[in-house]
Protein backbone atom coordinates (compact mmCIF):
# COMPACT_ATOMS: atom_id res chain seq x y z
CA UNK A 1 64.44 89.20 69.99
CA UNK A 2 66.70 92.32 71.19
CA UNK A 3 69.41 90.84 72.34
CA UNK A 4 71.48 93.89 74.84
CA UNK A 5 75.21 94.30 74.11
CA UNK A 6 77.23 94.78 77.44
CA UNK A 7 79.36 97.51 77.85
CA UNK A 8 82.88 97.79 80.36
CA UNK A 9 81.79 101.87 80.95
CA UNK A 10 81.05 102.89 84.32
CA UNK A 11 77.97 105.26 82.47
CA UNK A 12 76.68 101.91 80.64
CA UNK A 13 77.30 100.00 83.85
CA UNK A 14 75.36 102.18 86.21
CA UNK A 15 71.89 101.68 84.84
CA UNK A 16 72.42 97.60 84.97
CA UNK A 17 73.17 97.41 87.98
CA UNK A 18 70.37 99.40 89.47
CA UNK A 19 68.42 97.16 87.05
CA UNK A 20 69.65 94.12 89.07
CA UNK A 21 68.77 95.40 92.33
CA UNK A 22 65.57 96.58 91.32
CA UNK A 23 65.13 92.71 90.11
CA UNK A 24 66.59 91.18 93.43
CA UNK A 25 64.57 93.64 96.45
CA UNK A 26 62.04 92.76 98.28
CA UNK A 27 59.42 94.82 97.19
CA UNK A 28 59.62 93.59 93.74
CA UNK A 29 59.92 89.87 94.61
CA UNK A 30 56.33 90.79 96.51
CA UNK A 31 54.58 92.05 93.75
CA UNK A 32 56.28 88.66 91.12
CA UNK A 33 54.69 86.07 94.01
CA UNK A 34 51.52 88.50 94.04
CA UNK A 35 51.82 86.69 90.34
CA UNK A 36 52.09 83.36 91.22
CA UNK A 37 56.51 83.08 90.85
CA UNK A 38 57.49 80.57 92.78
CA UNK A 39 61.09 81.27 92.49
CA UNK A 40 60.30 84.93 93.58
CA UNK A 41 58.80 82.75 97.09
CA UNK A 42 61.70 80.43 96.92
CA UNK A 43 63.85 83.15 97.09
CA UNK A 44 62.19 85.89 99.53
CA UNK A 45 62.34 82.76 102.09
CA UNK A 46 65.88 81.80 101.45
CA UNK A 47 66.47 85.95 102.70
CA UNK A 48 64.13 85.86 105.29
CA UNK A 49 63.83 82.14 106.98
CA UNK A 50 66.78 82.23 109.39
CA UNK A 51 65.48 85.58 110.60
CA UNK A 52 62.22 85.22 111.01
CA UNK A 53 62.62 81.54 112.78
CA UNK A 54 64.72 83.18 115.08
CA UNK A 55 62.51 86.04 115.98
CA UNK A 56 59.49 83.27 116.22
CA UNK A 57 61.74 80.86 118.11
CA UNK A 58 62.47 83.52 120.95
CA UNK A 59 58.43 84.21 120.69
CA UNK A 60 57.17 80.97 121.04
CA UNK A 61 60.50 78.87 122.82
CA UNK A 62 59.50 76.26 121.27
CA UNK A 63 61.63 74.56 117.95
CA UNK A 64 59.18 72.52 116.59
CA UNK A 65 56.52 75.18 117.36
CA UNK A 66 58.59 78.07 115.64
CA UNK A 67 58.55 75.68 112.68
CA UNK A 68 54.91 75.51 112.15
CA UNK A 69 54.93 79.01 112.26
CA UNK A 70 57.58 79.66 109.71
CA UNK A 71 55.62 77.84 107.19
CA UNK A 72 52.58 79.98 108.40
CA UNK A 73 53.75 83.15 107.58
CA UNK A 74 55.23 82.51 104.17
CA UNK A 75 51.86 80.62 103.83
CA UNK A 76 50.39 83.83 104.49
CA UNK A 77 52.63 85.83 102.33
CA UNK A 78 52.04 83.75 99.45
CA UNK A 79 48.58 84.17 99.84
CA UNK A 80 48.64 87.84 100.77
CA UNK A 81 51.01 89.03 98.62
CA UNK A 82 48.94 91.36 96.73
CA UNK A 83 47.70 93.36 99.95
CA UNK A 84 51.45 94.17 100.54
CA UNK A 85 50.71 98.10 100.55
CA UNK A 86 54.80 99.13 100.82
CA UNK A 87 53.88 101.27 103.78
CA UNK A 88 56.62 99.68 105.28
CA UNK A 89 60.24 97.37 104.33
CA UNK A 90 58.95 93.89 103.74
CA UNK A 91 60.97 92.74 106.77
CA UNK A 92 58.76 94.76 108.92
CA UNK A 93 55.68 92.96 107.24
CA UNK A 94 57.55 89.61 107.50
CA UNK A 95 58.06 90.36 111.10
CA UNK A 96 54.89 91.46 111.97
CA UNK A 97 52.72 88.64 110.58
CA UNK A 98 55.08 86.19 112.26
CA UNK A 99 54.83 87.75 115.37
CA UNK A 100 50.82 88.21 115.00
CA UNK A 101 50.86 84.43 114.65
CA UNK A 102 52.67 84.03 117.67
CA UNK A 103 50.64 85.81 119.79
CA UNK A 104 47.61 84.35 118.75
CA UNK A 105 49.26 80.58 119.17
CA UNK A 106 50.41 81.81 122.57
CA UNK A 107 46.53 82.91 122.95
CA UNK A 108 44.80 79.74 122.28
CA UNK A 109 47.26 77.68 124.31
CA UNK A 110 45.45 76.49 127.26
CA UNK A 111 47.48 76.10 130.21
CA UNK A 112 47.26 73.31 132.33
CA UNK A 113 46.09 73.48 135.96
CA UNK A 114 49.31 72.97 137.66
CA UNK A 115 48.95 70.96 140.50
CA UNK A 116 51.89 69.53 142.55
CA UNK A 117 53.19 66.86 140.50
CA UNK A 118 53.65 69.28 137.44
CA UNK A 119 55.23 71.77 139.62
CA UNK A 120 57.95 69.20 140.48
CA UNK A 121 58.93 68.37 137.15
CA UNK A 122 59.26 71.98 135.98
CA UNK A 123 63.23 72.49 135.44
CA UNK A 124 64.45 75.63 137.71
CA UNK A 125 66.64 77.59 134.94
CA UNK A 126 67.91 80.01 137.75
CA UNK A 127 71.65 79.99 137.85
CA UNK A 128 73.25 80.35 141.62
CA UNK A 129 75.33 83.22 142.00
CA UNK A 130 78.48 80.42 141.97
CA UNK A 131 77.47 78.96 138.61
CA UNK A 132 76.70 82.86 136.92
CA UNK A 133 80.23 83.80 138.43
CA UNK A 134 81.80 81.02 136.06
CA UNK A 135 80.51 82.19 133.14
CA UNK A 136 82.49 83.94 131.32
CA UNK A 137 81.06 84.20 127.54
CA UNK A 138 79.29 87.69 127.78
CA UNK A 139 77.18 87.37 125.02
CA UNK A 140 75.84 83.98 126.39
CA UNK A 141 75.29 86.03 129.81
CA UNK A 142 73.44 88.74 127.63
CA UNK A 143 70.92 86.19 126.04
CA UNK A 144 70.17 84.74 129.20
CA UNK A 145 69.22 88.30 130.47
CA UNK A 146 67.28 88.81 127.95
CA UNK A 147 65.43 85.70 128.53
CA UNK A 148 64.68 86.52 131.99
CA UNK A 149 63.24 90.10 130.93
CA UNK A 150 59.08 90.36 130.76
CA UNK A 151 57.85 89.44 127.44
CA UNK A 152 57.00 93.38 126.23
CA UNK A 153 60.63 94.31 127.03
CA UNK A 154 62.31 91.10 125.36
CA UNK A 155 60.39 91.49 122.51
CA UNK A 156 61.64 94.93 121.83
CA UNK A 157 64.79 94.43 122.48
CA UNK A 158 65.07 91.87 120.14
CA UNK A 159 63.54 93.99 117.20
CA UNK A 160 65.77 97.07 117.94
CA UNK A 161 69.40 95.38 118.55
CA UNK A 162 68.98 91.87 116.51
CA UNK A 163 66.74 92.55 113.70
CA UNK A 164 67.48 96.56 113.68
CA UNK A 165 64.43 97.64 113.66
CA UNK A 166 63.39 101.66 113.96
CA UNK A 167 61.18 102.91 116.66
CA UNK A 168 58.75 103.61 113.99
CA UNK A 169 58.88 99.94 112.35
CA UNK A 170 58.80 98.40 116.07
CA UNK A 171 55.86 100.19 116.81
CA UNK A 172 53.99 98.98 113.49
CA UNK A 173 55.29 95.73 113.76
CA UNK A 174 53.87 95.53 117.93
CA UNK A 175 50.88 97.61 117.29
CA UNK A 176 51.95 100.43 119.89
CA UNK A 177 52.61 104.06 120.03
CA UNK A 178 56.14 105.11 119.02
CA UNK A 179 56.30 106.79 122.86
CA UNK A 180 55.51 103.07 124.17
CA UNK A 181 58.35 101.52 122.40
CA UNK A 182 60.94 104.59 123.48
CA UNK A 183 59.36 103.58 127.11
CA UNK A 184 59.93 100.17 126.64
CA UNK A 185 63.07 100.02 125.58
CA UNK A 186 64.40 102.28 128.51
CA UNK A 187 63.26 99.66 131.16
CA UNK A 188 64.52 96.81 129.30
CA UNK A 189 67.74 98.65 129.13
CA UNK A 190 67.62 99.67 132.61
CA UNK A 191 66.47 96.14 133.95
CA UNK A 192 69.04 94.08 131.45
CA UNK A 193 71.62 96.17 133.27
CA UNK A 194 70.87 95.40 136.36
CA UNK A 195 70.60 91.58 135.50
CA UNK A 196 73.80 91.47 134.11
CA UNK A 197 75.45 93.42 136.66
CA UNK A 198 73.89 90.66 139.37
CA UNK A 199 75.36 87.76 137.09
């Protein structure tokens, strides 16, 4: 066995490094689960989890729900692994099979008939205009905006200011056109502004 020997110069140093981070990315912990590495899964979820159950929690509103899916989609990536095509950043991929599996839970959720008993119980989460007055944490007032926007706008929203997200990786990740995202965004914009200005 070869064993390296470790050099203080910057020239020596340069290589190693970019040999660590080729080690640590995503795209190469992919293609070591593709091989069956467990700690390659281990550690793609420690990176990704509190993201991704974030993203799925806002999807779904539901904890214990968002749960299930988190285990779902790393599920999926262990199994998939090997279709991972690097057309786009893993976190795109990530993002878009979690939120696939959202919408299809939110699909074959039957809701009830509401009838008036059901109606009565259901919590109204409108502020008054005394109670919105006496907030004064802004970003709290900001996520409660966002909660009140339509479902389209929230969602890109949250991919373009929380997770970052391009208009090109937002539109692969919703399954739009790049000119629907642009779109969207501008109302959400325009609507979250006139939400918080009303708080």
């Amino acid at each position: 066995m070869t064993v390296a020997v470790i050099r203080t110069g910057s020239a020596a140093a340069l290589p190693e490094h970019a040999a660590a981070q080729e080690i640590s990315s995503d795209e190469v912990l992919i293609r070591r689960i593709a091989g069956g590495d467990q700690l390659a899964m281990q550690t793609l979820f420690a990176r990704h989890r509190v993201a991704l159950y974030r993203w799925l929690l806002r999807l779904v509103r539901d904890e214990a729900l968002a749960e299930d899916l988190l285990s779902d989609v790393f599920l999926d990536v262990w199994r998939r692994a090997a279709s991972f095509e690097g057309r786009s950043s893993v976190s795109t991929w990530l993002l878009a099979i979690a939120r696939n599996k959202a919408v299809s839970t939110r699909r074959r959720r039957t809701d009830a008939e509401l009838d008036e008993e059901s109606t009565s119980n259901v919590p109204d989460r409108a502020d008054d205009p005394e109670v919105a007055l006496q907030k004064k944490n802004r970003a709290e007032l900001l996520r409660q905006s966002i909660d009140r926007l339509s479902p389209e706008h929230r969602e890109v929203i949250d991919l373009v200011y929380y997770h970052g997200k391009a208009v090109t990786e937002v539109a692969e990740i919703v399954g739009i056109k790049e000119a629907t995202v642009k779109t969207r965004v501008f109302y959400a914009r325009k609507k979250l502004a006139e939400l918080v200005t009303a708080a």
